[in-house]
Protein backbone atom coordinates (compact mmCIF):
# COMPACT_ATOMS: atom_id res chain seq x y z
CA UNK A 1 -5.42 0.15 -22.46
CA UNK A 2 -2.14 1.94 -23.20
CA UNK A 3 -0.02 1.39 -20.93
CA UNK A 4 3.18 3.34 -21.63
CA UNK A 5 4.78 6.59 -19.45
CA UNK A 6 6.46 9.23 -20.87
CA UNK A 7 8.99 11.06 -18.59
CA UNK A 8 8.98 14.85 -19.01
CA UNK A 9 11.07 16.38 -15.85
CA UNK A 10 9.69 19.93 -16.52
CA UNK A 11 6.52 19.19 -16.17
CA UNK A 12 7.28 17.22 -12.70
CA UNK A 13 9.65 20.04 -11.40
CA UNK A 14 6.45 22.03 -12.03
CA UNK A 15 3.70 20.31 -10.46
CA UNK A 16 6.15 18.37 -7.76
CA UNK A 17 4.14 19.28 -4.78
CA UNK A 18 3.61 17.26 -1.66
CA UNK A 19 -0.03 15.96 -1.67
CA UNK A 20 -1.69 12.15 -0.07
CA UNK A 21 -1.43 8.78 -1.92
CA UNK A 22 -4.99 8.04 -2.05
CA UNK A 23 -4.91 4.91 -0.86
CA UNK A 24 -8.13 6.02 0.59
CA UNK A 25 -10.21 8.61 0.18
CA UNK A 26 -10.93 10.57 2.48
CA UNK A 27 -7.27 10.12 3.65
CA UNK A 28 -6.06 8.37 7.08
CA UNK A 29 -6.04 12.19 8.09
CA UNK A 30 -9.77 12.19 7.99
CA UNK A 31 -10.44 9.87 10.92
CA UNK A 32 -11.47 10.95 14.91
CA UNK A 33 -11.79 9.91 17.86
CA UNK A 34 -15.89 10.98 17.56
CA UNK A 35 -15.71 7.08 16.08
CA UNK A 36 -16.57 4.19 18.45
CA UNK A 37 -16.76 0.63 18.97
CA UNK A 38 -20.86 1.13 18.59
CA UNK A 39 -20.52 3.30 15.55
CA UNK A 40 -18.13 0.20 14.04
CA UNK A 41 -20.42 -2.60 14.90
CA UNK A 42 -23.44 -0.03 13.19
CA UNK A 43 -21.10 -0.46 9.59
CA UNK A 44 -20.52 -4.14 10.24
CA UNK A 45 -24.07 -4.81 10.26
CA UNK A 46 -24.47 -2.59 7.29
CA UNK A 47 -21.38 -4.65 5.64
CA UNK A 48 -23.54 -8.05 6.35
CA UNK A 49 -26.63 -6.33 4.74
CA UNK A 50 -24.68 -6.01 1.40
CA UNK A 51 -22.59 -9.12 1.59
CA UNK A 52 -19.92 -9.96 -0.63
CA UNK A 53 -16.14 -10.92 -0.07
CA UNK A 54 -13.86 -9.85 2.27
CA UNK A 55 -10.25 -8.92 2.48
CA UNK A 56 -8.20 -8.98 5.82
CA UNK A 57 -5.10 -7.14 6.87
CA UNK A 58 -2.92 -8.18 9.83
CA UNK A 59 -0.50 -5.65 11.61
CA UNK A 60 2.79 -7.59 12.94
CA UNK A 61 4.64 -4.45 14.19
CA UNK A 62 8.09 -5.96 15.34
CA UNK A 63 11.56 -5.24 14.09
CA UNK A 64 14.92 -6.77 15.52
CA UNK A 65 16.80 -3.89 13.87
CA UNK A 66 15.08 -0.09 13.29
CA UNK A 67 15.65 1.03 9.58
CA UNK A 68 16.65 4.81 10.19
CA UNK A 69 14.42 5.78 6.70
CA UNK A 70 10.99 3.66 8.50
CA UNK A 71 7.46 5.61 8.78
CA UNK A 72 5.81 2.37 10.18
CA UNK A 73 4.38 1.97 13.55
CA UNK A 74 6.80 -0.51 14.62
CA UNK A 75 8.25 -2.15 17.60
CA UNK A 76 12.18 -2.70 17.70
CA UNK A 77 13.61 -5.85 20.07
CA UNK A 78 15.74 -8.61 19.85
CA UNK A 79 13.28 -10.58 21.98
CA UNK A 80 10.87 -12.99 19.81
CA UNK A 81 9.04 -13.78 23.06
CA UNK A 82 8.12 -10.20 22.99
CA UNK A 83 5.97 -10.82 20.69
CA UNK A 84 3.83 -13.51 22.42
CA UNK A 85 1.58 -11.00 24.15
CA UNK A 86 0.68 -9.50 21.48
CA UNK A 87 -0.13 -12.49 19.37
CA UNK A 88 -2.69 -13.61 22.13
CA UNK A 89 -3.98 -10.52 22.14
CA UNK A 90 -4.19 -10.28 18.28
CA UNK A 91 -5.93 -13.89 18.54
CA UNK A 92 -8.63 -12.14 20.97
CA UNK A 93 -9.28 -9.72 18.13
CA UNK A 94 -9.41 -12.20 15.28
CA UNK A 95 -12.36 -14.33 17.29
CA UNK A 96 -14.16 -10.85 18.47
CA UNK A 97 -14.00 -9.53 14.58
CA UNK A 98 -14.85 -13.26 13.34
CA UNK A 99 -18.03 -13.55 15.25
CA UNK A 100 -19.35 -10.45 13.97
CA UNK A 101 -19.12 -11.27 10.49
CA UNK A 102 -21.57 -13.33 8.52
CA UNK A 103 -19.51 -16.96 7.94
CA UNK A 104 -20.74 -17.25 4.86
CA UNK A 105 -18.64 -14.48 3.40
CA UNK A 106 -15.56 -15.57 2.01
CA UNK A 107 -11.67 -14.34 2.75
CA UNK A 108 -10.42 -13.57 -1.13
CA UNK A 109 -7.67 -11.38 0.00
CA UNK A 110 -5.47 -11.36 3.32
CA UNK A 111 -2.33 -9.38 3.96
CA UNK A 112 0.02 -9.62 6.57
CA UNK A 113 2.22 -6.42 7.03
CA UNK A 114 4.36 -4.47 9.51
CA UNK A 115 6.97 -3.91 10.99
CA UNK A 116 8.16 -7.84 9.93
CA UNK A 117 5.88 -10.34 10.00
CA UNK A 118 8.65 -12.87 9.30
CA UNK A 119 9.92 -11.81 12.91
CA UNK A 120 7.56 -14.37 14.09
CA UNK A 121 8.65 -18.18 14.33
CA UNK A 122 6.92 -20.81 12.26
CA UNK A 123 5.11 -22.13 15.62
CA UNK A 124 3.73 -18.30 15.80
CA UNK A 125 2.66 -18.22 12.11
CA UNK A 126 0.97 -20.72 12.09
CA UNK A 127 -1.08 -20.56 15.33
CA UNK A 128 -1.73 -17.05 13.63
CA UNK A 129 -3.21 -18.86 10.72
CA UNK A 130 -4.98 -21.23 12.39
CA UNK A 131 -6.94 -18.36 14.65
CA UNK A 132 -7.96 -16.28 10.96
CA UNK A 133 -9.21 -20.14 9.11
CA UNK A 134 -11.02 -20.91 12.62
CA UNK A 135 -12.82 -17.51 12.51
CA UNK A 136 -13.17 -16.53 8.96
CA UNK A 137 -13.72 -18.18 5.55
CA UNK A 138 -10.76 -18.86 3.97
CA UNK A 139 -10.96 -20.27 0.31
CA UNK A 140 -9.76 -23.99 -0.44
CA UNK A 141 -8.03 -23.62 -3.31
CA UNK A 142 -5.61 -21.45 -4.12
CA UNK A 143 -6.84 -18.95 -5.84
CA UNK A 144 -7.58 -16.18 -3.02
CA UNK A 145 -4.82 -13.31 -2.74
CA UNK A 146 -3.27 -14.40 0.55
CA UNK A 147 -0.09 -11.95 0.71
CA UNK A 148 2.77 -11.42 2.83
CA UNK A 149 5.84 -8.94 3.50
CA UNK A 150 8.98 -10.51 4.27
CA UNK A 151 12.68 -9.15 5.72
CA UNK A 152 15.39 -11.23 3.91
CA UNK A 153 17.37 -10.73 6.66
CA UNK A 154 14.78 -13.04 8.36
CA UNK A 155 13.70 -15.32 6.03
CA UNK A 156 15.63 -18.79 4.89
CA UNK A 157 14.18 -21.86 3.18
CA UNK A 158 11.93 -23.24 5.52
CA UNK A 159 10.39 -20.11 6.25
CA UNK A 160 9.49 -19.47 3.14
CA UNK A 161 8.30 -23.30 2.69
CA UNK A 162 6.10 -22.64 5.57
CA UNK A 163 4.65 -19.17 4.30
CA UNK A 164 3.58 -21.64 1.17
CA UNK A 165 2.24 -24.00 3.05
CA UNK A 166 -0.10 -22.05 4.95
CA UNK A 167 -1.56 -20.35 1.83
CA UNK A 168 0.71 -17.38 0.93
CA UNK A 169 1.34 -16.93 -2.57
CA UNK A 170 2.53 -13.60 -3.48
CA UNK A 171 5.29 -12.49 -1.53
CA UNK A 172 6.94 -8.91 -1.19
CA UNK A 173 10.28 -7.96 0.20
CA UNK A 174 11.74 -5.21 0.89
CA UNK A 175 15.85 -4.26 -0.52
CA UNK A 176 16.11 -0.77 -1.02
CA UNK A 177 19.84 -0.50 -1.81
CA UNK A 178 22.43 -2.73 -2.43
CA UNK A 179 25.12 -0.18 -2.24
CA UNK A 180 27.11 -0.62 1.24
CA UNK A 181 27.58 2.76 1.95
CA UNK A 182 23.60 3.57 1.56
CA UNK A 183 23.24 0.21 3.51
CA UNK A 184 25.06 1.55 6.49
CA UNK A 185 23.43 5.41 6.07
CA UNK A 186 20.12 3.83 6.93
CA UNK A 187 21.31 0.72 9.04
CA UNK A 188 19.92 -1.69 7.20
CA UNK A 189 22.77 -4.16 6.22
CA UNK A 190 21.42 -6.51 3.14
CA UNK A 191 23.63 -8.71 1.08
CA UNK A 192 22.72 -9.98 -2.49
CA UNK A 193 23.04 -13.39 -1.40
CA UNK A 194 20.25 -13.24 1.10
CA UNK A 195 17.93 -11.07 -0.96
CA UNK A 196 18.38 -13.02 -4.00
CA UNK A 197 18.01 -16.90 -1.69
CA UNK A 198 14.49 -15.74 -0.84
CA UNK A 199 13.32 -15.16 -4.43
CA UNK A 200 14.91 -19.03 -5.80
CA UNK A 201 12.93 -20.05 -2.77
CA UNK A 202 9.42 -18.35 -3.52
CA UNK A 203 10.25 -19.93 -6.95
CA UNK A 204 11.17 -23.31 -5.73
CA UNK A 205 7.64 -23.50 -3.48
CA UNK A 206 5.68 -22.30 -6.34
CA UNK A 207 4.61 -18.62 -5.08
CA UNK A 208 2.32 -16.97 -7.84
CA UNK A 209 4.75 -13.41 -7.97
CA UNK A 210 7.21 -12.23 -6.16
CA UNK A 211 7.76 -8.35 -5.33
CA UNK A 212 11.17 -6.22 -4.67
CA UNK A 213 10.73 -2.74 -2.86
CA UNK A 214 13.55 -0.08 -3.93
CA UNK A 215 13.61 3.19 -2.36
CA UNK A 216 14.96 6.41 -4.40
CA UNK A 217 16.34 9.50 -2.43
CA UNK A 218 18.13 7.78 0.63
CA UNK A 219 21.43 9.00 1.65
CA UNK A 220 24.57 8.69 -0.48
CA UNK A 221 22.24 7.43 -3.16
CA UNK A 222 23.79 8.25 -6.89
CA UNK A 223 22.20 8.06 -10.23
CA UNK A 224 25.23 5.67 -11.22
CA UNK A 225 25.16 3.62 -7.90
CA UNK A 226 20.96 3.39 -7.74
CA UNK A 227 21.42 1.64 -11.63
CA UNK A 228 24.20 -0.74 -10.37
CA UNK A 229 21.46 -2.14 -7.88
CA UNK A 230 18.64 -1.52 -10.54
CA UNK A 231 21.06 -4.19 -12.96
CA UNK A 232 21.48 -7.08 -10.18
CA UNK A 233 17.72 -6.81 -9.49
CA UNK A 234 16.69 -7.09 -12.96
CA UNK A 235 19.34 -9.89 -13.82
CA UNK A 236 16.65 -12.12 -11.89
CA UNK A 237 13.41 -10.96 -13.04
CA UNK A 238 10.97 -10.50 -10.33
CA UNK A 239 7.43 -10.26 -11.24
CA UNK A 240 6.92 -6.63 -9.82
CA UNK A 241 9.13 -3.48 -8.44
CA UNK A 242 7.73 -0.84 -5.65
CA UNK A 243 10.30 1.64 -6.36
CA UNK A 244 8.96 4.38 -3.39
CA UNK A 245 10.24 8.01 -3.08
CA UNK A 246 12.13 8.41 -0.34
CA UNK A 247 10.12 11.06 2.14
CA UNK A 248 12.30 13.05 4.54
CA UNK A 249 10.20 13.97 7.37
CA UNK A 250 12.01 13.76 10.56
CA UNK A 251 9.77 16.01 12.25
CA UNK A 252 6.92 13.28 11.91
CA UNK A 253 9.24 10.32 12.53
CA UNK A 254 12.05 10.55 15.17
CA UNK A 255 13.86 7.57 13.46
CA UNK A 256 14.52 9.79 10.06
CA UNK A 257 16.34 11.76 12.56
CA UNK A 258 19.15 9.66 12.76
CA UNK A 259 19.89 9.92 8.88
CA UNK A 260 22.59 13.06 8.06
CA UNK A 261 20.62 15.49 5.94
CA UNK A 262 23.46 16.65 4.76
CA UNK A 263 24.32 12.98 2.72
CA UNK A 264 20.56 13.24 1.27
CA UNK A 265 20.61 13.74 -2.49
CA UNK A 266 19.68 16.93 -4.50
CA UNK A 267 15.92 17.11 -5.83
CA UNK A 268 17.92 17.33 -9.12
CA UNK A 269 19.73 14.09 -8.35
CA UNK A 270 16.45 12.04 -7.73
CA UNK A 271 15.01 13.11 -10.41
CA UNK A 272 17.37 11.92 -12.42
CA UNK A 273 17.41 8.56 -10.62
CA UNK A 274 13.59 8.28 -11.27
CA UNK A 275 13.81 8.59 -14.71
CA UNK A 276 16.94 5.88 -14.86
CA UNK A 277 14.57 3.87 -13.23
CA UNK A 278 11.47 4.05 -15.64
CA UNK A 279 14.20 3.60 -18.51
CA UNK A 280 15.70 0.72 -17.27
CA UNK A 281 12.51 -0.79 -16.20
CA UNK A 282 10.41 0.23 -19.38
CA UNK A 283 13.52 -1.26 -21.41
CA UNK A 284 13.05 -4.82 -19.59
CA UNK A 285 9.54 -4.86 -20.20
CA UNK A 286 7.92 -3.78 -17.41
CA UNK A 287 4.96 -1.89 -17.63
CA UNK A 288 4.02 1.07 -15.18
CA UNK A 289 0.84 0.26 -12.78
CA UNK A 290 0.88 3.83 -10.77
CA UNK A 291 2.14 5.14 -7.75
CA UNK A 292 5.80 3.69 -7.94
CA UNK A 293 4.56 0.11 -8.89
CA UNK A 294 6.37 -1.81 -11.78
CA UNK A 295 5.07 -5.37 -13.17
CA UNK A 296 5.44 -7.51 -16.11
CA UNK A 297 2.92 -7.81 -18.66
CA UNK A 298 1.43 -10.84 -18.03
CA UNK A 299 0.95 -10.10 -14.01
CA UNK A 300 -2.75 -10.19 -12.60
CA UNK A 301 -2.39 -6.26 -11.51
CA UNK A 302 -1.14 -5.21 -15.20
CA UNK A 303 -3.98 -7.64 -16.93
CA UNK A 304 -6.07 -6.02 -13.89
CA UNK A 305 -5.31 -2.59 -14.74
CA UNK A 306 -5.67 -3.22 -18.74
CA UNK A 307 -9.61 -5.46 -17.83
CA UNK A 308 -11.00 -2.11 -15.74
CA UNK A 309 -10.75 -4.20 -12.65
CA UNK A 310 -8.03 -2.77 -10.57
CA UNK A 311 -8.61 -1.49 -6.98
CA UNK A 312 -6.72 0.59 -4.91
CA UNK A 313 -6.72 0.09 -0.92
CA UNK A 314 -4.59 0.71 2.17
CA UNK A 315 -1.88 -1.89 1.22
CA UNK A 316 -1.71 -0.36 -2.19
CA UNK A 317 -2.84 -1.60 -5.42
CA UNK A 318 -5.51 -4.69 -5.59
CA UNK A 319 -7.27 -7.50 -7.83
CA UNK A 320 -10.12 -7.53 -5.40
CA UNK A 321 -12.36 -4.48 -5.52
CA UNK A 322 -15.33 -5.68 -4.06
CA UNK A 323 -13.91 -6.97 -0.97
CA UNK A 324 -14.13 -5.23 2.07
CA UNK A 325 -11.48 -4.49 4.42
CA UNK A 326 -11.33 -5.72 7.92
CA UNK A 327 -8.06 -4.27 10.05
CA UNK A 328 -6.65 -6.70 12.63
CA UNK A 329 -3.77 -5.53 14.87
CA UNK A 330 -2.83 -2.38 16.58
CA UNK A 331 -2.68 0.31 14.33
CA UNK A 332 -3.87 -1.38 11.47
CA UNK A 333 -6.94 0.32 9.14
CA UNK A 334 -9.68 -1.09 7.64
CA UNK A 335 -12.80 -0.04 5.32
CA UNK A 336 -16.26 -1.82 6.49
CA UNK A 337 -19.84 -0.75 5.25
CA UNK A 338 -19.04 3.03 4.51
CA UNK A 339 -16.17 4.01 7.25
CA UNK A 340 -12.69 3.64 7.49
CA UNK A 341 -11.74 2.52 10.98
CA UNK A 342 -8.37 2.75 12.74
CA UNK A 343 -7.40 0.06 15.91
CA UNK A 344 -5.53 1.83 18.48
CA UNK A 345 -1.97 2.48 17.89
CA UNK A 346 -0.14 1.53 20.97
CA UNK A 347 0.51 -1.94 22.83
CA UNK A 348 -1.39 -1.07 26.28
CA UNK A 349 -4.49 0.11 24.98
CA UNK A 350 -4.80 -2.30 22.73
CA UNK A 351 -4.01 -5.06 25.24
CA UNK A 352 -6.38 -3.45 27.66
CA UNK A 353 -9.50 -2.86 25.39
CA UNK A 354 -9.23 -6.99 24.21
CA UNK A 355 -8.95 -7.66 28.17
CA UNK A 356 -12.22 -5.99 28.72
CA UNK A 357 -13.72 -7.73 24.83
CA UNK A 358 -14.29 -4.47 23.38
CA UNK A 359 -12.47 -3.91 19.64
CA UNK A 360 -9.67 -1.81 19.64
CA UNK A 361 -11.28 1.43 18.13
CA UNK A 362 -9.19 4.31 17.86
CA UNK A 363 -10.94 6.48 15.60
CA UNK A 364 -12.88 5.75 12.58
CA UNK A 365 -14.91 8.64 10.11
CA UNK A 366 -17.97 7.61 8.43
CA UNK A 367 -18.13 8.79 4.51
CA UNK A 368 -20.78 10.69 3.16
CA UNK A 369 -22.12 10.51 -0.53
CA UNK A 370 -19.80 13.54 -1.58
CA UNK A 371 -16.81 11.26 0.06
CA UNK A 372 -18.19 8.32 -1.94
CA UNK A 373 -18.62 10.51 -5.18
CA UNK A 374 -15.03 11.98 -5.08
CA UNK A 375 -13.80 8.17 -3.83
CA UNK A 376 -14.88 6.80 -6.92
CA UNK A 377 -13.58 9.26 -9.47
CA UNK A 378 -10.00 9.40 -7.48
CA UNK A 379 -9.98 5.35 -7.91
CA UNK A 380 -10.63 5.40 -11.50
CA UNK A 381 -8.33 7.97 -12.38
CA UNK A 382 -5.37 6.62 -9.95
CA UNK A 383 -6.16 3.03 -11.25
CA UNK A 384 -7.06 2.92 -14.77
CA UNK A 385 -5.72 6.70 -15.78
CA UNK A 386 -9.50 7.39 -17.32
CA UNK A 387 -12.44 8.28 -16.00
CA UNK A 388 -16.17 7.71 -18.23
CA UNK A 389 -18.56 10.83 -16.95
CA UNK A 390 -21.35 8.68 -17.68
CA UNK A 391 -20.77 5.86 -15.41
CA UNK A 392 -20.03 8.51 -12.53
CA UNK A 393 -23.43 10.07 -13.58
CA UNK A 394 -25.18 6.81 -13.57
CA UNK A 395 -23.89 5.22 -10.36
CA UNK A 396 -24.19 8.47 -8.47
CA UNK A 397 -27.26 9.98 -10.25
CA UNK A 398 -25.48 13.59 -11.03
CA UNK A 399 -24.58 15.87 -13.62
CA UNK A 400 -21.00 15.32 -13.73
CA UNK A 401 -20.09 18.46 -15.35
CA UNK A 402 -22.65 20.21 -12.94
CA UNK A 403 -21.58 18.65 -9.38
CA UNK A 404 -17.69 18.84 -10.91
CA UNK A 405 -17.91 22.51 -12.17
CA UNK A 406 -14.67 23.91 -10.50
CA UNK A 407 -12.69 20.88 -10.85
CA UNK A 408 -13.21 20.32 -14.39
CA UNK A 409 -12.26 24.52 -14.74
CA UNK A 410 -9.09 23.75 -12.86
CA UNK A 411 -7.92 20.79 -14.61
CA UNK A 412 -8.08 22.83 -17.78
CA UNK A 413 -4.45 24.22 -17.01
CA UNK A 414 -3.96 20.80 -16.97
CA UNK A 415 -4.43 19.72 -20.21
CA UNK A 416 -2.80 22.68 -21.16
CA UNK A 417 0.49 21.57 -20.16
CA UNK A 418 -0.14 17.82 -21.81
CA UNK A 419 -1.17 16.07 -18.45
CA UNK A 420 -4.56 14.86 -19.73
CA UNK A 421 -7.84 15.20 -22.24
CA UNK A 422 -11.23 16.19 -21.10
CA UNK A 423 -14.00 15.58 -23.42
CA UNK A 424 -17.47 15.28 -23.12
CA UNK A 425 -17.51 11.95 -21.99
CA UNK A 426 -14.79 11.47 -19.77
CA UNK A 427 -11.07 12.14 -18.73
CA UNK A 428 -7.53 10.40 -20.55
CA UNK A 429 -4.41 10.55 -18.12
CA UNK A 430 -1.62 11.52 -21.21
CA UNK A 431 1.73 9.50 -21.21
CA UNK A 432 3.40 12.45 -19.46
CA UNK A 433 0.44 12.40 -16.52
CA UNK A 434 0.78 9.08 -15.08
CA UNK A 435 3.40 10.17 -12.75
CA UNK A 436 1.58 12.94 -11.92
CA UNK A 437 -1.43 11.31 -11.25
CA UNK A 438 -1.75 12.18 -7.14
CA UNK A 439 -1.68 15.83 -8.85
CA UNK A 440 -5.04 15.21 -10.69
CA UNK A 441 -6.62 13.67 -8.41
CA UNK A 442 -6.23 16.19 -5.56
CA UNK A 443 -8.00 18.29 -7.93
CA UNK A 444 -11.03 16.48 -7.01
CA UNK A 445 -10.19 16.46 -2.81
CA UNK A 446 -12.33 18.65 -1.03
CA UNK A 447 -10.38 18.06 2.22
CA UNK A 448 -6.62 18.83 0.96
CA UNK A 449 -6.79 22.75 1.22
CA UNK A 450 -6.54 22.39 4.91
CA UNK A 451 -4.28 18.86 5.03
CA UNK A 452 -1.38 19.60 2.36
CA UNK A 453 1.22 20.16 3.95
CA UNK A 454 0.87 16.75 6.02
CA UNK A 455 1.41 14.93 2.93
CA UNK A 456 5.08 14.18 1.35
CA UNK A 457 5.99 14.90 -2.50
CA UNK A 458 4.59 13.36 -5.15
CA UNK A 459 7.83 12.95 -6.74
């Protein structure tokens, strides 16, 4: 497929609304409390019925230091013993959630995320890993995904000698800035030498790609000082970039309310630091996945993305779309049978419903074969920028132009402004769409009319 992204900035200043990321659909907003531990172990059984592989994501939600720009659940202490409750606790979960799943079923994808999972000590990662291999399926070579995020600022050698030896091989990490003063605006103090240390080592212990999160529209941020960091990144090559937009919402997350509003950069300003970004990226060789992601050429999501076969999940974009998604942790999500199920969100009731050996349920929502329709066409298009009419039709036994009357009648402004082509046999994302993809696909959300404004920008 073609790959390339053209960057027209009056086309985003026109369509830059705020709307979800999709990395579900129906979004996180979607699930209630009507969802229960019974209604869960109803979709396991319906997950065992259909079989097939299975992908696991791991909430560690502890942070020594609070970044002031962070929308994670998180847990800020200086205290690594802290976290030992919670990692027996998490343990509890992992053989409850094992035992329920058919053994057979193998683990091709597992994530751990936060918070910073490299808060832990080796001793704790490992007993961690030992608990998932004990209950679940783990491949024995080393060709599962089996990813992890990692703080720099809490990483060195052996960690990250450890991390391979206990199956990670992708590795993401987060930078944002390398410019002091932005550094200090969000309190998160990062020097090149540590940042670029835990790259040689992924390198050194053979790690399949390494990934480096930037952030555009944080404090103090400049077009000329956002490319100085953009040139040391690029001077050692990772495999992929997250490059996220910075979204301001301080009424949703008290930490964002430490951050001056007043040293935020213009919407004029970021825009203009976006499209430095897909310069200087395109001009290094990097293709553009979607939704802020970078990566070179030959990396499995680009050769994903160009084969049909990328997915797109709650950690983002995927190799693995026929896994599903078991959620391990407070807070953490995952997507079993046909629901998307939350854990609870804070220590105590988690702790408590483990004490009793009940899952952590929160809330959960169960889809229904609309959700499922519109699920399928918002993954194509956010994935693969295309979407075939007849394999909708086919899968889903409708008339796509029939069940999709409106949409299609909306999307026709659309095409009139160059985002995309419908035919009679599908949709083609243009060049000038792809970052305006979570545009066209909210065309086809039946839920955002009453959601939007929970959502940030898309640009």
């Amino acid at each position: 497929m073609n790959q390339n992204l053209t960057f027209d900035s009056d086309l985003i200043n026109r369509y830059d609304t705020a709307g979800p990321r999709y990395t579900s659909y129906p979004t996180a907003l979607e699930l209630h409390d009507g969802f229960g531990e019974q209604d869960y172990l109803r979709q396991i059984e319906l997950s065992n019925a259909r079989g097939g592989p299975l992908s696991l994501y791991v909430h560690i939600p502890f942070c020594d230091t609070v970044c002031f720009y962070c929308a994670c659940n998180k847990i800020i202490t200086n205290n690594r013993q802290h976290a030992e409750p919670y990692l027996q606790n998490l343990i509890k979960e992992i053989a409850l959630q094992g035992a329920l799943f058919d053994r057979k079923r193998i683990v091709d994808q597992l994530h751990w995320g936060g918070g910073t999972p490299t808060f832990l000590s080796n001793a704790q990662m490992q007993a961690l890993m030992n608990a998932l291999r004990m209950h679940f399926h783990f491949r024995s070579d080393d060709e599962g995904q089996y990813s992890i995020e990692v703080d720099p600022r809490e990483t060195n050698d052996s960690t990250i000698a450890e991390l391979r030896r206990l199956g990670f091989n992708p590795i993401s990490y987060g930078l944002q800035d390398f410019d002091v003063n932005v550094q200090k605006a969000v309190n998160r103090i990062q020097s090149e030498q540590e940042t670029f240390a835990v790259l040689a080592a992924a390198r050194k212990e053979g790690f399949r790609s390494a990934s480096i999160d930037l952030i555009y529209g944080l404090p103090l941020q400049t077009v000329q000082s956002f490319s100085v960091t953009l040139d040391k990144i690029l001077a050692v090559e990772p495999d992929r970039f997250s490059v996220f937009n910075y979204a301001h919402l301080p009424q949703r997350f008290k930490t964002q309310r430490q951050i001056n509003e007043a040293d935020l950069p213009s919407a004029e300003v970021k825009l203009a630091i976006l499209q430095k970004v897909i310069q200087r990226l395109t001009e290094a060789g990097y293709v553009y996945i979607g939704m802020d992601h970078f990566a070179k050429p030959d990396d499995e999501l680009a050769i994903a993305q160009r084969e049909g076969k990328l997915y797109r999940n709650f950690q983002g974009y995927s190799t693995h779309s026929d896994c599903d998604l078991i959620g391990l942790g407070m807070t953490s999500i995952g997507r079993v049978g046909d629901a998307y199920i939350q854990n609870a969100k804070d220590l105590e009731t988690y702790a408590q419903a483990l004490s009793r050996a009940q899952l952590p349920v929160f809330k959960g929502v169960v889809l229904n074969q609309d959700d499922k329709i519109r699920r399928e066409v918002i993954t194509q298009l956010i994935c693969h920028f295309e979407l075939n009419f007849g394999a909708i039709e086919q899968q889903f036994a409708i008339v796509f132009g029939d069940y999709f009357a409106k949409e299609l009648h909306d999307l026709e402004k659309m095409q009139a402004d160059g985002l995309l082509v419908v035919s009679s046999s599908g949709i083609k994302v243009l060049p000038a769409g792809r970052l305006l993809i979570r545009n066209i696909c909210m065309i086809f959300d039946r839920y955002l009319a009453k959601k939007n404004t929970a959502f940030s920008k898309v640009i």
